[in-house]
C-alpha atoms as a PDB file:
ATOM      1  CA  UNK A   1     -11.264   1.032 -26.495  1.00  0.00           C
ATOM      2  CA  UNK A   2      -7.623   0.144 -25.062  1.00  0.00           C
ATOM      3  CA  UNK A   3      -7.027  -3.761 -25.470  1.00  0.00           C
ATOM      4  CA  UNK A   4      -5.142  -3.318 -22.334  1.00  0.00           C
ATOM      5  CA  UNK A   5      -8.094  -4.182 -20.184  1.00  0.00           C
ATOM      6  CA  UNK A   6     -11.634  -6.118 -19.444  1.00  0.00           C
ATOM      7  CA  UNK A   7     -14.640  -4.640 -20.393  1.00  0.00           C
ATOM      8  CA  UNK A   8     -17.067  -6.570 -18.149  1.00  0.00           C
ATOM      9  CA  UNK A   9     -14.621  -4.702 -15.350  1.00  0.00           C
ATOM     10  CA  UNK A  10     -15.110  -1.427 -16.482  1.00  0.00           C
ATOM     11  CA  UNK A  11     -19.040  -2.346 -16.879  1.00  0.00           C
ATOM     12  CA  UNK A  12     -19.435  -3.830 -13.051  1.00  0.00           C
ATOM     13  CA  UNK A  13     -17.347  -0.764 -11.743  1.00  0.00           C
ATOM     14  CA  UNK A  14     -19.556   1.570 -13.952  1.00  0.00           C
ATOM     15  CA  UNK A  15     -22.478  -0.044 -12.644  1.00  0.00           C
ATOM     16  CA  UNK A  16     -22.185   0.242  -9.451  1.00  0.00           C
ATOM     17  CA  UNK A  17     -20.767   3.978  -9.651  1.00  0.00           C
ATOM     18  CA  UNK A  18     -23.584   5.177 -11.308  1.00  0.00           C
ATOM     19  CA  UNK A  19     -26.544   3.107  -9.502  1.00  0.00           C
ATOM     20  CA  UNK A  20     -24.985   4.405  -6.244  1.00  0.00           C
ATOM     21  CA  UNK A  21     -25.080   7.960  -7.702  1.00  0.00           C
ATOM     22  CA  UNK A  22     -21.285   8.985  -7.927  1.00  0.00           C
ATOM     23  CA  UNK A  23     -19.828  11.559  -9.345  1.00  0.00           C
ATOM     24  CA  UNK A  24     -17.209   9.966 -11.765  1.00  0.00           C
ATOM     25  CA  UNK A  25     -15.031  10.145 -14.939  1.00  0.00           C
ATOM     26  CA  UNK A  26     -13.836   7.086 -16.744  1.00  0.00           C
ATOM     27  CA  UNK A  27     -10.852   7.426 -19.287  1.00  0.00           C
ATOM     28  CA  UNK A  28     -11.597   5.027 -22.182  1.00  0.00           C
ATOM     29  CA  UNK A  29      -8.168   5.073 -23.736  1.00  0.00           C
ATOM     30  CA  UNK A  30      -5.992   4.124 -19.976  1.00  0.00           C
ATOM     31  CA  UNK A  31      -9.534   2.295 -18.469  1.00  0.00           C
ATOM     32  CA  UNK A  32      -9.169   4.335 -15.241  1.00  0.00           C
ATOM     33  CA  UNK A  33     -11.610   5.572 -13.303  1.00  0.00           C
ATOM     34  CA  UNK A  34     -11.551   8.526 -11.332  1.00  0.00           C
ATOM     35  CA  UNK A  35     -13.577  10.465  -8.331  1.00  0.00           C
ATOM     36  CA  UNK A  36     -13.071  12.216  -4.901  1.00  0.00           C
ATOM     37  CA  UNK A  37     -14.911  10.551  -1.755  1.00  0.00           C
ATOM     38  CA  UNK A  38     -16.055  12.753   1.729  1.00  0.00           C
ATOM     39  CA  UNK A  39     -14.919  10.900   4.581  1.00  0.00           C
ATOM     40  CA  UNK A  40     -15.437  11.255   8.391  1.00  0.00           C
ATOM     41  CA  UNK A  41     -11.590  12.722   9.071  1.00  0.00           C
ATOM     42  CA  UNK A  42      -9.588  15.878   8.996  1.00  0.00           C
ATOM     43  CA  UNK A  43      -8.458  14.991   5.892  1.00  0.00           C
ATOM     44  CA  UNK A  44     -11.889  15.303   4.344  1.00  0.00           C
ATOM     45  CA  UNK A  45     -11.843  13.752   1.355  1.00  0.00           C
ATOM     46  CA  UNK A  46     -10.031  11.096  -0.476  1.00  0.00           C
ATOM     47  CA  UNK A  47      -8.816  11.426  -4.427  1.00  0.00           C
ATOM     48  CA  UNK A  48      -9.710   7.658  -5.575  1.00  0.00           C
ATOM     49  CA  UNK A  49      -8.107   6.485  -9.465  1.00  0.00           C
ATOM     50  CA  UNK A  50      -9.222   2.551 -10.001  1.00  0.00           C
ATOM     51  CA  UNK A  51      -7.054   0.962 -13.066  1.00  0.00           C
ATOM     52  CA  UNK A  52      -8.611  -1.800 -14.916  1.00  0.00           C
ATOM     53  CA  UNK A  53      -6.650  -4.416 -16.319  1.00  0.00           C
ATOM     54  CA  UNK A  54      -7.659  -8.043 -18.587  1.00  0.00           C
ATOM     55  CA  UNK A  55      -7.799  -9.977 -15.325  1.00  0.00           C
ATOM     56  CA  UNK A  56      -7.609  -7.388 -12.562  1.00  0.00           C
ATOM     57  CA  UNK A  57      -8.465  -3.907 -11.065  1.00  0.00           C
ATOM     58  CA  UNK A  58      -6.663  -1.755  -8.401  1.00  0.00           C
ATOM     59  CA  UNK A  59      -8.388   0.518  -6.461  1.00  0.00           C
ATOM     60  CA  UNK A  60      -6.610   3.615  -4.977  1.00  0.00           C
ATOM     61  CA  UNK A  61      -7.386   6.141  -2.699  1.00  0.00           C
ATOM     62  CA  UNK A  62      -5.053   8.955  -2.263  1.00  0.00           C
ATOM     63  CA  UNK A  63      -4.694  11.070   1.010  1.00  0.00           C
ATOM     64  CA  UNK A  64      -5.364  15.451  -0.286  1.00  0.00           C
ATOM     65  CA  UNK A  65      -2.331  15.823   2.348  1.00  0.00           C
ATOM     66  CA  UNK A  66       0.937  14.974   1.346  1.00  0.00           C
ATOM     67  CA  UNK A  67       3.714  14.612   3.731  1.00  0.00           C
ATOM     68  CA  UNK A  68       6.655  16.349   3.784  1.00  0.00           C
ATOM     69  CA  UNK A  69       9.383  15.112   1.207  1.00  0.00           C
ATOM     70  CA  UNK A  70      11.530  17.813   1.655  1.00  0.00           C
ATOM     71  CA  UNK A  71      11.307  17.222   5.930  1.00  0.00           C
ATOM     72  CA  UNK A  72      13.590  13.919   6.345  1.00  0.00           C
ATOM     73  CA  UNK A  73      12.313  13.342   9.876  1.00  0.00           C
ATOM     74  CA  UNK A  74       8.631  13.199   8.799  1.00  0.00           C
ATOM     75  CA  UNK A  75       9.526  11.253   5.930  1.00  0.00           C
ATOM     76  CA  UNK A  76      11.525   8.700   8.173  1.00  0.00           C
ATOM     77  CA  UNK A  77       9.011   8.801  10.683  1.00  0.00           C
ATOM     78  CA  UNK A  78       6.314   8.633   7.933  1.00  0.00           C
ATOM     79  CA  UNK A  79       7.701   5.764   6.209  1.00  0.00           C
ATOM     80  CA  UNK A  80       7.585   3.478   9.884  1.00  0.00           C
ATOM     81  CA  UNK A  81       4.505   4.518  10.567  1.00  0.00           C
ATOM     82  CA  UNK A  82       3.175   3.260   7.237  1.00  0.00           C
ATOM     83  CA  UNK A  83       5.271  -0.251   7.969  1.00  0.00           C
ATOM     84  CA  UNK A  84       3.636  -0.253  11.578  1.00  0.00           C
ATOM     85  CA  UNK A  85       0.060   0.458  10.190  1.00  0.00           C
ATOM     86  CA  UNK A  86       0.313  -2.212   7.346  1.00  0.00           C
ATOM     87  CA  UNK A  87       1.599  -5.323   9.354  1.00  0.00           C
ATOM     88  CA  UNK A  88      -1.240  -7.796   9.548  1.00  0.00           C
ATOM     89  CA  UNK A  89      -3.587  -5.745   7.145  1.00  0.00           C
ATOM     90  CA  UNK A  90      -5.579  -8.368   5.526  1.00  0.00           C
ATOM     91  CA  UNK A  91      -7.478  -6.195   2.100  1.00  0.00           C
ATOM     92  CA  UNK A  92      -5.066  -3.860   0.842  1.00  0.00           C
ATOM     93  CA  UNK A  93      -1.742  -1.708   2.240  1.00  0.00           C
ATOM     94  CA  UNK A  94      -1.097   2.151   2.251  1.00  0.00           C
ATOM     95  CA  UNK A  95       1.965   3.542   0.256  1.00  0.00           C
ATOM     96  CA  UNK A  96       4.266   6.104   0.446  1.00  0.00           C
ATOM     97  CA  UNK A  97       5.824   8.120  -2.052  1.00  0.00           C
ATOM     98  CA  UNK A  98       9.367   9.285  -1.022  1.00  0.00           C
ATOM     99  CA  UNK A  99       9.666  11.208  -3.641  1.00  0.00           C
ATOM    100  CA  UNK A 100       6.612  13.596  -2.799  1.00  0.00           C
ATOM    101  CA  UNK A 101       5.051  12.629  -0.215  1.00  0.00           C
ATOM    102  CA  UNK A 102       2.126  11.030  -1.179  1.00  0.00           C
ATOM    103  CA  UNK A 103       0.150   8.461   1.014  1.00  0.00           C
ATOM    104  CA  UNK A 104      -2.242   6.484  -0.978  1.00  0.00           C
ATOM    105  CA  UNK A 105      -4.221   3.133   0.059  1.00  0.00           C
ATOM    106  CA  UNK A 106      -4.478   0.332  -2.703  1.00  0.00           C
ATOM    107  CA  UNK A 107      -6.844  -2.865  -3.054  1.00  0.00           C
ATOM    108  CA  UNK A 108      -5.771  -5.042  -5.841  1.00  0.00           C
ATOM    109  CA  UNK A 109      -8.981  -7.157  -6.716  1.00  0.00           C
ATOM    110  CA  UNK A 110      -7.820 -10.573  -9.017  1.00  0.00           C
ATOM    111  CA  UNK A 111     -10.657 -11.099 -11.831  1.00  0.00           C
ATOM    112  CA  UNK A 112      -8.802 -13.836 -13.192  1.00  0.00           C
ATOM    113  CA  UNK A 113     -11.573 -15.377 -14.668  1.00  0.00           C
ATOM    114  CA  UNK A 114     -14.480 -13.704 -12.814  1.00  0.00           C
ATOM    115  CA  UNK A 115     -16.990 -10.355 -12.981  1.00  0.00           C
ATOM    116  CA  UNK A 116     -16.186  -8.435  -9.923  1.00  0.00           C
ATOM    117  CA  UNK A 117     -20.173  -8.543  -8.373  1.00  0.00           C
ATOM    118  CA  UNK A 118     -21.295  -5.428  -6.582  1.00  0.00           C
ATOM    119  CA  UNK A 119     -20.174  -6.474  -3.372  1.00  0.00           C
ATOM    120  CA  UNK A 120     -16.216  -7.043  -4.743  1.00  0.00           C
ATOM    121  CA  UNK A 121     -16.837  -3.240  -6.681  1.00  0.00           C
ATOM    122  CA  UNK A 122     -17.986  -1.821  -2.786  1.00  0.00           C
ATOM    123  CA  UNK A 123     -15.727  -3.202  -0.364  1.00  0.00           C
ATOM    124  CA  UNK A 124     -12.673  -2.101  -2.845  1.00  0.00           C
ATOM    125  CA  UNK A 125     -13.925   1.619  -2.507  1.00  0.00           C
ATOM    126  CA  UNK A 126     -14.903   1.278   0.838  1.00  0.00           C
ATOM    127  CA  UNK A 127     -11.924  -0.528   2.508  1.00  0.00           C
ATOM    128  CA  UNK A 128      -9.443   2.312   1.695  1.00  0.00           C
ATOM    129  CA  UNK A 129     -11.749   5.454   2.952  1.00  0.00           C
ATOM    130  CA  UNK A 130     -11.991   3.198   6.423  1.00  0.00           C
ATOM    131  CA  UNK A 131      -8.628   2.488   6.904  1.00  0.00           C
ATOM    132  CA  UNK A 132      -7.848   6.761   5.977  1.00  0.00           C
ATOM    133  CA  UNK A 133     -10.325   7.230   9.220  1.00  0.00           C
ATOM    134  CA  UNK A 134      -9.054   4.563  11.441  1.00  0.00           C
ATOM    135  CA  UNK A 135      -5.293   5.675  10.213  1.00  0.00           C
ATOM    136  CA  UNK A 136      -5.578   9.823   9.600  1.00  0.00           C
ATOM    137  CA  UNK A 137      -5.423  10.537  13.053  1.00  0.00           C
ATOM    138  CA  UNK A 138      -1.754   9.302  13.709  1.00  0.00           C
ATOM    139  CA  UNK A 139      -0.911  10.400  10.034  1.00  0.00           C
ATOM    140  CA  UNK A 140      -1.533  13.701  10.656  1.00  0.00           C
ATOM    141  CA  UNK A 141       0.312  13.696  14.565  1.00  0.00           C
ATOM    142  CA  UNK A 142       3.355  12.586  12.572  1.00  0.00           C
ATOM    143  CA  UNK A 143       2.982  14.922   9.663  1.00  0.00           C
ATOM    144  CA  UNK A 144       2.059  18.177  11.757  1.00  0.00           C
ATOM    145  CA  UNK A 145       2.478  17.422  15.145  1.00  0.00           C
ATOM    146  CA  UNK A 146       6.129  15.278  14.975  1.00  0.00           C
ATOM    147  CA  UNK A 147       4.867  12.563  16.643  1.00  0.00           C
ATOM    148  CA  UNK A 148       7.330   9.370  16.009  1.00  0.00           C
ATOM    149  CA  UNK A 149       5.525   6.414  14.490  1.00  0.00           C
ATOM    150  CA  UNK A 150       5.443   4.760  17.832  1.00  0.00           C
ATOM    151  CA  UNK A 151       3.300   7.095  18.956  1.00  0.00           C
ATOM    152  CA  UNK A 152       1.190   7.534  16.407  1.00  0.00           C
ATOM    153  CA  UNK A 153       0.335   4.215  15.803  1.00  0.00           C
ATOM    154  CA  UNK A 154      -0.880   3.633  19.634  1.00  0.00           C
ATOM    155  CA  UNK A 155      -3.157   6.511  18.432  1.00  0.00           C
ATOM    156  CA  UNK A 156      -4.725   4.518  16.008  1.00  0.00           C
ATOM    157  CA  UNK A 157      -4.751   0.944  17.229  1.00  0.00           C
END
């Protein structure tokens, strides 16, 4: 084991993964988990990575579509509409990459001094596939249908 992060973490993530019957791998020597998550979008399904710190996890859930890096409109257009979506977004924020593309949603859960319970371990899975529904719509107008931010973000909220 890594001495780079909590073992009652990794336990109350690995409990809950495995009493709720997912399909995961956990890397002992970084303490990350990994697994892929069916959601009710186009996009499908959701590549998820949660890193597990001493006092801490971060749960991540990665869009299978990147955008465009090599497109500088989309990317411009992209990067607002990833401003626009997180203003006011109380558990968590998406990301971009600019170098690649990526889109990714992240929910940083502080264990300073506590076991994440159940509930803590579900909403930080379950927050990022809800805001790729609520959000994938305008995400993919801008990245396929070049839609500006504006308008993709009325799509969505």
């Amino acid at each position: 084991m890594s001495e780079g992060y909590s073992e009652e973490i990794v336990e109350a993530i690995r409990d809950f993964l495995t009493e709720d019957d997912w399909n995961f791998e956990f890397d002992e020597e970084r303490g990350i988990f990994r697994f892929n998550l069916s959601i009710d979008s186009k996009l499908k399904r959701l590549r998820y990575f949660i890193t597990v710190k001493s006092d801490s996890y971060t749960a991540y859930a990665s869009s299978m579509i990147d955008a465009d890096s090599n497109d500088k409109n989309v990317m411009k257009e992209m990067a607002e509409f990833i401003c626009r979506a997180n203003y006011g977004l109380r558990s968590g924020n998406f990301e971009l990459d600019m170098n690649d593309g990526e889109i990714r949603y992240k929910v940083f859960v502080d264990c300073n001094g506590v076991t994440p319970s159940e509930e803590m371990v579900k909403r930080s899975i379950i927050i990022p596939s809800v805001m790729f529904e609520r959000y994938s719509p305008g995400l993919l107008d801008v990245m396929f249908k070049g839609s500006t931010a504006e308008e993709a973000i009325s799509k969505c909220e």
